[in-house]
N, C-alpha and C. Protein backbone atom coordinates (compact mmCIF):
# COMPACT_ATOMS: atom_id res chain seq x y z
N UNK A 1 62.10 14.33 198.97
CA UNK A 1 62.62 13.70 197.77
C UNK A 1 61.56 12.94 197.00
N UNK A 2 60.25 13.04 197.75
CA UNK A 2 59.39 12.22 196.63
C UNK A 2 58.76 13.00 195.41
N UNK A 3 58.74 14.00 195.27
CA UNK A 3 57.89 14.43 194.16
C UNK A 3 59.40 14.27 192.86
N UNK A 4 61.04 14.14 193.43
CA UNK A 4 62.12 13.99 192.68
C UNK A 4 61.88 12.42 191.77
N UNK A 5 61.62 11.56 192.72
CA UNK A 5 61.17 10.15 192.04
C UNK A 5 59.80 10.31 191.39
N UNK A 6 58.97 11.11 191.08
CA UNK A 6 58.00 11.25 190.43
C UNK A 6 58.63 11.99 188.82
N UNK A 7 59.78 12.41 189.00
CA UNK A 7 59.99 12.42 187.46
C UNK A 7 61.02 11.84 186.80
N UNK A 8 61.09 10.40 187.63
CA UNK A 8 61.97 9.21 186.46
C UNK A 8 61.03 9.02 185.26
N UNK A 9 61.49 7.62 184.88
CA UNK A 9 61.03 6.97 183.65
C UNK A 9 61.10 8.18 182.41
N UNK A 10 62.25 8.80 182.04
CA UNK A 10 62.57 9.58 181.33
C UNK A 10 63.82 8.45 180.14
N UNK A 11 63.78 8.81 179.03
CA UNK A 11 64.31 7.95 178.12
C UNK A 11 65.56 7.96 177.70
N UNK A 12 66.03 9.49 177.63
CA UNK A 12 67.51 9.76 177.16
C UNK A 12 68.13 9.88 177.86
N UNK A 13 67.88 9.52 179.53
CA UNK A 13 69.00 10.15 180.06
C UNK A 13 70.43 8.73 179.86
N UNK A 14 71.40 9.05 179.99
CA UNK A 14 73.02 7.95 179.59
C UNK A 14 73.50 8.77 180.95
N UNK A 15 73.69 9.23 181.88
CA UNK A 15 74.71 9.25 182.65
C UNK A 15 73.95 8.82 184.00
N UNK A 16 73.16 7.80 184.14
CA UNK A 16 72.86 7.30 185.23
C UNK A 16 73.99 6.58 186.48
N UNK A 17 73.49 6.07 187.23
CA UNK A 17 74.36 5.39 188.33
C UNK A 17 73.80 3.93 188.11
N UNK A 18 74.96 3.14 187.88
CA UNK A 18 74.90 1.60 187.81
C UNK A 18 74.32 0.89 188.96
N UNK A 19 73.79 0.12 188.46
CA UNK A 19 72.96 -0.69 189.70
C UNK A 19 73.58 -1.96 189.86
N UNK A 20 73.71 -2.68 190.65
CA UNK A 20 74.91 -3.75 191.09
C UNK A 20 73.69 -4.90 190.77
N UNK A 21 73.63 -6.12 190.63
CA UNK A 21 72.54 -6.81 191.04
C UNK A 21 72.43 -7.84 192.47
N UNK A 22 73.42 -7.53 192.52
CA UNK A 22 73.92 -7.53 194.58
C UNK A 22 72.72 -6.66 195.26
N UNK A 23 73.04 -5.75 194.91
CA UNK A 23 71.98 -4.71 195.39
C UNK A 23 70.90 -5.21 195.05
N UNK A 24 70.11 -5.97 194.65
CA UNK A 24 68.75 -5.93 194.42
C UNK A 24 68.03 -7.25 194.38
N UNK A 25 66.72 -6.88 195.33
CA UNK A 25 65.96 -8.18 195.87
C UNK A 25 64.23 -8.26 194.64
N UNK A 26 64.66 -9.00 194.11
CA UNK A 26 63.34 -9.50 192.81
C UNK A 26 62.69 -10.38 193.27
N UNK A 27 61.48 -10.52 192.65
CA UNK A 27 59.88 -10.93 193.27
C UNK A 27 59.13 -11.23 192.20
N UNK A 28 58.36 -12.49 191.94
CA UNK A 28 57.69 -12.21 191.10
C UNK A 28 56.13 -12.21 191.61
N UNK A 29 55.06 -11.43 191.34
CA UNK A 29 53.81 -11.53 191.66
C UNK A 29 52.67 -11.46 191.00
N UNK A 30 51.40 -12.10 190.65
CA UNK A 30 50.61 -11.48 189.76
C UNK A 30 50.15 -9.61 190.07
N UNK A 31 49.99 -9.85 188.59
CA UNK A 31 49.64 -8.26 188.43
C UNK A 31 48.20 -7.89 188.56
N UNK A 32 47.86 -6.29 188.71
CA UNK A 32 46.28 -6.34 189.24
C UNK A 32 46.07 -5.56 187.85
N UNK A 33 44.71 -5.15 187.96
CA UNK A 33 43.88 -4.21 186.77
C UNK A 33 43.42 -5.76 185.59
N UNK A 34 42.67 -4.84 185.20
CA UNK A 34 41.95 -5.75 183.54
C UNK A 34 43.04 -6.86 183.27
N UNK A 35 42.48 -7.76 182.87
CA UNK A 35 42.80 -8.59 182.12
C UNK A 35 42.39 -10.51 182.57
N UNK A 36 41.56 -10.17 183.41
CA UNK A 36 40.51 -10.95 183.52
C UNK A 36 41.75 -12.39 184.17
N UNK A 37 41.18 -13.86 183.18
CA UNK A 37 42.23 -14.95 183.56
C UNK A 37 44.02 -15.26 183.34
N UNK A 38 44.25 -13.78 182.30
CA UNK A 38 45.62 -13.82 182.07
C UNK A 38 46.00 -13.19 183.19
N UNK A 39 45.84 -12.10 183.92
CA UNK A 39 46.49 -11.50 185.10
C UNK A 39 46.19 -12.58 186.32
N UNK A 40 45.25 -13.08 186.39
CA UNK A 40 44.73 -13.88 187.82
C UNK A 40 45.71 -14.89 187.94
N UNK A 41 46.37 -15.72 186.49
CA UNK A 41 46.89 -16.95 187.49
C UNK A 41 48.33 -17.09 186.80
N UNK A 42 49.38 -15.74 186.46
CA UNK A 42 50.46 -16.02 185.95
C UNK A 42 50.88 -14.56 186.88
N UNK A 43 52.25 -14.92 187.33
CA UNK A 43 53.11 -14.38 188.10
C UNK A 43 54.12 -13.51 187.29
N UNK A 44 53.52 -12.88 186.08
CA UNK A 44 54.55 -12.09 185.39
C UNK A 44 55.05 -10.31 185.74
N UNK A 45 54.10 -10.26 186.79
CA UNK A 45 54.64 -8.46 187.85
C UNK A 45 56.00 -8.58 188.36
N UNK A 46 56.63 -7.77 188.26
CA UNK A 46 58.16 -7.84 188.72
C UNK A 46 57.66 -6.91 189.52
N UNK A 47 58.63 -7.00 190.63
CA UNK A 47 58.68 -6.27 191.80
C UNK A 47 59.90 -6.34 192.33
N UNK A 48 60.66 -5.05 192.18
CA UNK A 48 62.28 -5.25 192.19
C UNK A 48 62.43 -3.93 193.27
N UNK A 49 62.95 -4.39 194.25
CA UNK A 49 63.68 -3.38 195.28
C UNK A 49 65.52 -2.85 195.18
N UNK A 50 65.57 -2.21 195.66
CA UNK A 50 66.73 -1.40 195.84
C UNK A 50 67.16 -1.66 197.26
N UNK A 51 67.96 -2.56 197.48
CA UNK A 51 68.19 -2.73 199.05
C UNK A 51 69.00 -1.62 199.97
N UNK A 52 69.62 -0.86 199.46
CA UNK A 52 70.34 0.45 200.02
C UNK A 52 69.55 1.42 200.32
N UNK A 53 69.09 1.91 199.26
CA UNK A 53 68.31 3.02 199.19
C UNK A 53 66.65 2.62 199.60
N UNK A 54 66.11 1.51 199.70
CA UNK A 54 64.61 0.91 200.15
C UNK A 54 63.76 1.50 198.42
N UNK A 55 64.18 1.90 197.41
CA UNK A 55 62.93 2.29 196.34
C UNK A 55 62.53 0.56 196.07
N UNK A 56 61.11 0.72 195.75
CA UNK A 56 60.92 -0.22 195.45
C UNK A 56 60.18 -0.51 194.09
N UNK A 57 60.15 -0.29 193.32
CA UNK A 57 59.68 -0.17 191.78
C UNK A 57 58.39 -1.92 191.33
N UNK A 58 57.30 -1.39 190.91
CA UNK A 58 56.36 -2.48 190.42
C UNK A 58 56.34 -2.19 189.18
N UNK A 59 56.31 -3.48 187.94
CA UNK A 59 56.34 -3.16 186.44
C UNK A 59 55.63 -4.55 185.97
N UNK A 60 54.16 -3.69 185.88
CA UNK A 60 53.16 -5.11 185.01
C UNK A 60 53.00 -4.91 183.70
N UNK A 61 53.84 -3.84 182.38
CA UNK A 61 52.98 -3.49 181.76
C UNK A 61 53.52 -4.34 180.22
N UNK A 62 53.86 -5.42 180.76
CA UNK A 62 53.35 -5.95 179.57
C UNK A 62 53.25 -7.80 179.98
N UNK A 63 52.98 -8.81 178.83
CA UNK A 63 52.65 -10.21 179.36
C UNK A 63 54.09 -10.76 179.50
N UNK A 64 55.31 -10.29 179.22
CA UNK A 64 56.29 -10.92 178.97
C UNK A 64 56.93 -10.64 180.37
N UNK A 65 57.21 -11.54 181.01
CA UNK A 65 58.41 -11.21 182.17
C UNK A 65 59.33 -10.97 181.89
N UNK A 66 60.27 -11.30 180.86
CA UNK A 66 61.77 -10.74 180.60
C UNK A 66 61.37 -9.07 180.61
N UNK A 67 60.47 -8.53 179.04
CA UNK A 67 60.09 -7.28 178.97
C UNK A 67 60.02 -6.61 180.50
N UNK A 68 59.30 -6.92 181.76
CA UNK A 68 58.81 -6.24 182.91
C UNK A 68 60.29 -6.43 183.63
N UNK A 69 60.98 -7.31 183.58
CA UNK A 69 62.07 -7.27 184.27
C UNK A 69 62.98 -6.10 183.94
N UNK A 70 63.23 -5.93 182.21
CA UNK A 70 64.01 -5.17 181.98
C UNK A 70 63.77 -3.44 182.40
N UNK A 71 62.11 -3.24 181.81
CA UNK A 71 61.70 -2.22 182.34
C UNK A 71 61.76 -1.67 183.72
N UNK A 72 61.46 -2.67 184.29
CA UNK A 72 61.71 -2.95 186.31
C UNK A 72 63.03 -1.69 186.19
N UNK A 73 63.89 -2.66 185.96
CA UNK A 73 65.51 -2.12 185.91
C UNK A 73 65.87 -0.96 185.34
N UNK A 74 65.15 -0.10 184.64
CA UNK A 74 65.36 0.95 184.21
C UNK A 74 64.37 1.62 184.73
N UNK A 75 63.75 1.66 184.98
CA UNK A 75 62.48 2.54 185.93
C UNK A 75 63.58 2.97 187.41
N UNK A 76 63.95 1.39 188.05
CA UNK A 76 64.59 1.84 189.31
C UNK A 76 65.86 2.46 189.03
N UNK A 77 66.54 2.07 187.99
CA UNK A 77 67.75 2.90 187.91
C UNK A 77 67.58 4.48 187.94
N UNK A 78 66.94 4.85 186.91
CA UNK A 78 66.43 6.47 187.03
C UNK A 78 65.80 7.02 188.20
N UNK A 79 65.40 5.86 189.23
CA UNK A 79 64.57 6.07 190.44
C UNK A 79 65.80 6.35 191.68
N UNK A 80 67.06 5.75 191.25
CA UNK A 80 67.93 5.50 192.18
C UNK A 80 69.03 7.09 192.35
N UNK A 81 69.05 6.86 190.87
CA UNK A 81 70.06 8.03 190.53
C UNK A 81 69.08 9.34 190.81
N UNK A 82 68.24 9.71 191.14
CA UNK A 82 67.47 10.88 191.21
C UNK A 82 67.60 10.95 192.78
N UNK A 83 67.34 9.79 193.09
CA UNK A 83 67.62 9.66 194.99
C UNK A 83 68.88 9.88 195.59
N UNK A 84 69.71 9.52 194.65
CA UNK A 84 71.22 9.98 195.18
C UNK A 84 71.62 11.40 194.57
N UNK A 85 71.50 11.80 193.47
CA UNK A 85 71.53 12.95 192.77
C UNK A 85 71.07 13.97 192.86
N UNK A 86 69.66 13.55 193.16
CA UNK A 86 68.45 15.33 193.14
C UNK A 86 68.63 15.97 192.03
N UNK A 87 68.77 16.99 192.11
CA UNK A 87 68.41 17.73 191.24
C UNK A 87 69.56 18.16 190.54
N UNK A 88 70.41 17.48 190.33
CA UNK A 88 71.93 17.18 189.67
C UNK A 88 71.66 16.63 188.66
N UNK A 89 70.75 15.21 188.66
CA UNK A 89 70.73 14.39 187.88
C UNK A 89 69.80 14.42 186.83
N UNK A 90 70.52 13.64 185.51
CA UNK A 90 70.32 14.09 184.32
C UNK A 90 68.51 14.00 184.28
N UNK A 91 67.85 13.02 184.59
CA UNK A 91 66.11 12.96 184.56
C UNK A 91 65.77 14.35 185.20
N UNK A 92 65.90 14.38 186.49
CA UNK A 92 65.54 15.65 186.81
C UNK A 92 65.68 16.84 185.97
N UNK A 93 67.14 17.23 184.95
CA UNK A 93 67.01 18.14 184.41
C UNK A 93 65.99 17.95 182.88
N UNK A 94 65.86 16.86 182.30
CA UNK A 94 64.83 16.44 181.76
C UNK A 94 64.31 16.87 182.02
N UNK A 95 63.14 16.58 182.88
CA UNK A 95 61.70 16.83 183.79
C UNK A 95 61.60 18.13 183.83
N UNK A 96 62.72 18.87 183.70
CA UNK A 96 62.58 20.54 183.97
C UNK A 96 62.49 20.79 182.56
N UNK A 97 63.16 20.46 181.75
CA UNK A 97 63.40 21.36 180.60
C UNK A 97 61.94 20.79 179.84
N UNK A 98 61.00 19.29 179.73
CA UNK A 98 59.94 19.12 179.24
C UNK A 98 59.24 20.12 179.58
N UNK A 99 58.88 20.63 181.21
CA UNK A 99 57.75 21.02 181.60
C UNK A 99 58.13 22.66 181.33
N UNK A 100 59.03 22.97 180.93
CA UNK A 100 59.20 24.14 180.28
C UNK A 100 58.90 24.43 179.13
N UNK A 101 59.18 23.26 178.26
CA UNK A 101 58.45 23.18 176.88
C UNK A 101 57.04 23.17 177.03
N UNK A 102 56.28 22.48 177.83
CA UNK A 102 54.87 22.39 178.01
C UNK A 102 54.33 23.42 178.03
N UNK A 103 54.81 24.18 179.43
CA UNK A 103 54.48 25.87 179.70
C UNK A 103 55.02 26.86 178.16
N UNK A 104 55.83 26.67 177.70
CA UNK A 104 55.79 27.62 176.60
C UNK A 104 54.27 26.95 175.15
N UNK A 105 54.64 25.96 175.03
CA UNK A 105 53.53 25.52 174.48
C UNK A 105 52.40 26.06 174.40
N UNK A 106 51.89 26.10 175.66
CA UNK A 106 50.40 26.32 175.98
C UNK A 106 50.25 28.28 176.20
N UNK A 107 51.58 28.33 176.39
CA UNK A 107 51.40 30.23 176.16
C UNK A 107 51.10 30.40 174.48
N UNK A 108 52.04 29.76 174.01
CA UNK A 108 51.86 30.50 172.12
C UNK A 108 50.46 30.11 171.90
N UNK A 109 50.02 28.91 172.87
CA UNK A 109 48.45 28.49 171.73
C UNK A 109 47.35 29.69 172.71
N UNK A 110 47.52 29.80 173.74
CA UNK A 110 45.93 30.77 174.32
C UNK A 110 46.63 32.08 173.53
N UNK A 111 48.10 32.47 173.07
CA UNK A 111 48.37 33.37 172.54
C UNK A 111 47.58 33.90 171.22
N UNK A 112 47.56 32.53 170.28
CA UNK A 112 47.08 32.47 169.25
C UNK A 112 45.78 32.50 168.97
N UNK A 113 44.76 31.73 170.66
CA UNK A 113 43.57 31.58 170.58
C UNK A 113 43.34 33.26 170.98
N UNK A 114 43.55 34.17 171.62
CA UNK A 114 43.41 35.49 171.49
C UNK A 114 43.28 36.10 170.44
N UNK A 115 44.39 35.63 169.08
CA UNK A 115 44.90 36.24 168.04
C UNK A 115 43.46 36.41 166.87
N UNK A 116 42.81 34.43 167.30
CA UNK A 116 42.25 34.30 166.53
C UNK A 116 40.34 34.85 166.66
N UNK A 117 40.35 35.38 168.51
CA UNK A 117 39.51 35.90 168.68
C UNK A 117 39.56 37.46 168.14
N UNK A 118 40.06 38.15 168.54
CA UNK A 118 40.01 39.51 167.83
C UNK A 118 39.98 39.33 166.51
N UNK A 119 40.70 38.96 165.51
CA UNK A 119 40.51 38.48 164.04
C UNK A 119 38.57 38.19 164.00
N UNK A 120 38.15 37.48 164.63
CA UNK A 120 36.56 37.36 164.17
C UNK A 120 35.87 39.03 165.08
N UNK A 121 36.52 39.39 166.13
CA UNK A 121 35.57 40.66 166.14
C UNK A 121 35.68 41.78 165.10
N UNK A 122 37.07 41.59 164.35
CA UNK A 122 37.32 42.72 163.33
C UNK A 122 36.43 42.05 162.58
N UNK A 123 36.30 41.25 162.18
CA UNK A 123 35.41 40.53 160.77
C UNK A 123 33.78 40.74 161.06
N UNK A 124 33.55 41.12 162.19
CA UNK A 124 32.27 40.98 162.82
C UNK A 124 31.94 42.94 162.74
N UNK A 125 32.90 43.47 163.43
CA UNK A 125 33.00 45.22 163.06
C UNK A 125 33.01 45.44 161.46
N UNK A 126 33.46 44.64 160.88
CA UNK A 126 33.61 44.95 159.11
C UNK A 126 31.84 44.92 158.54
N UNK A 127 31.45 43.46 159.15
CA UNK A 127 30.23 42.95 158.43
C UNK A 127 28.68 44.15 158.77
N UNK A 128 29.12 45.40 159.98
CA UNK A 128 27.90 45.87 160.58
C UNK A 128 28.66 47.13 159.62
């Protein structure tokens, strides 16, 4: 089930599974990476677990703790519902239907980059 929690944090999904806040044990901790004396001595990393299921979700990415809290909470929700759901659930079918768009994507363009190679050998057969 882990590569399933590797495709939350998806935006549209609406038919998730509610998260109780019973269920859930919050933390606050400083955050790591760049940012020199603002990350070193303010405790704005949320670190929010899922006590049923054990996910445990980290969210530093911005200076505001309300912002990281809320994000927290929607990161694990989509994290939760994919864990109980699989491949039922609405992110997961997301995650499929993007990376299908991706793969068609990248066919029409080497399609085109073909198109646009023969186009210069005809132009190149014209010029001799």
């Amino acid at each position: 089930s882990v590569p399933l929690l590797q495709a939350a944090r998806k935006r549209n999904s609406l038919n998730l599974l509610e998260l109780s806040e019973a269920d859930l044990e919050e933390q606050f901790v400083r955050g790591d990476g760049p940012g020199g004396q603002a990350t070193n001595k303010t405790n704005n990393c949320v670190v929010l677990k899922h006590i049923p299921s054990g996910i445990v979700v980290k969210c530093h990415q911005t200076r505001s703790v309300e912002k990281n809290r809320k994000i927290a909470r929607e990161i694990l929700q989509e994290k939760v519902d994919l864990f109980y759901k699989g491949e039922d659930s609405d992110v997961f079918k997301e995650k499929k239907a993007s990376e299908k768009q991706k793969q068609e994507k990248k066919r029409r363009a080497k399609e085109n980059l073909e198109r646009k190679k023969l186009f210069k050998e005809m132009q190149q057969l014209d010029k001799e």
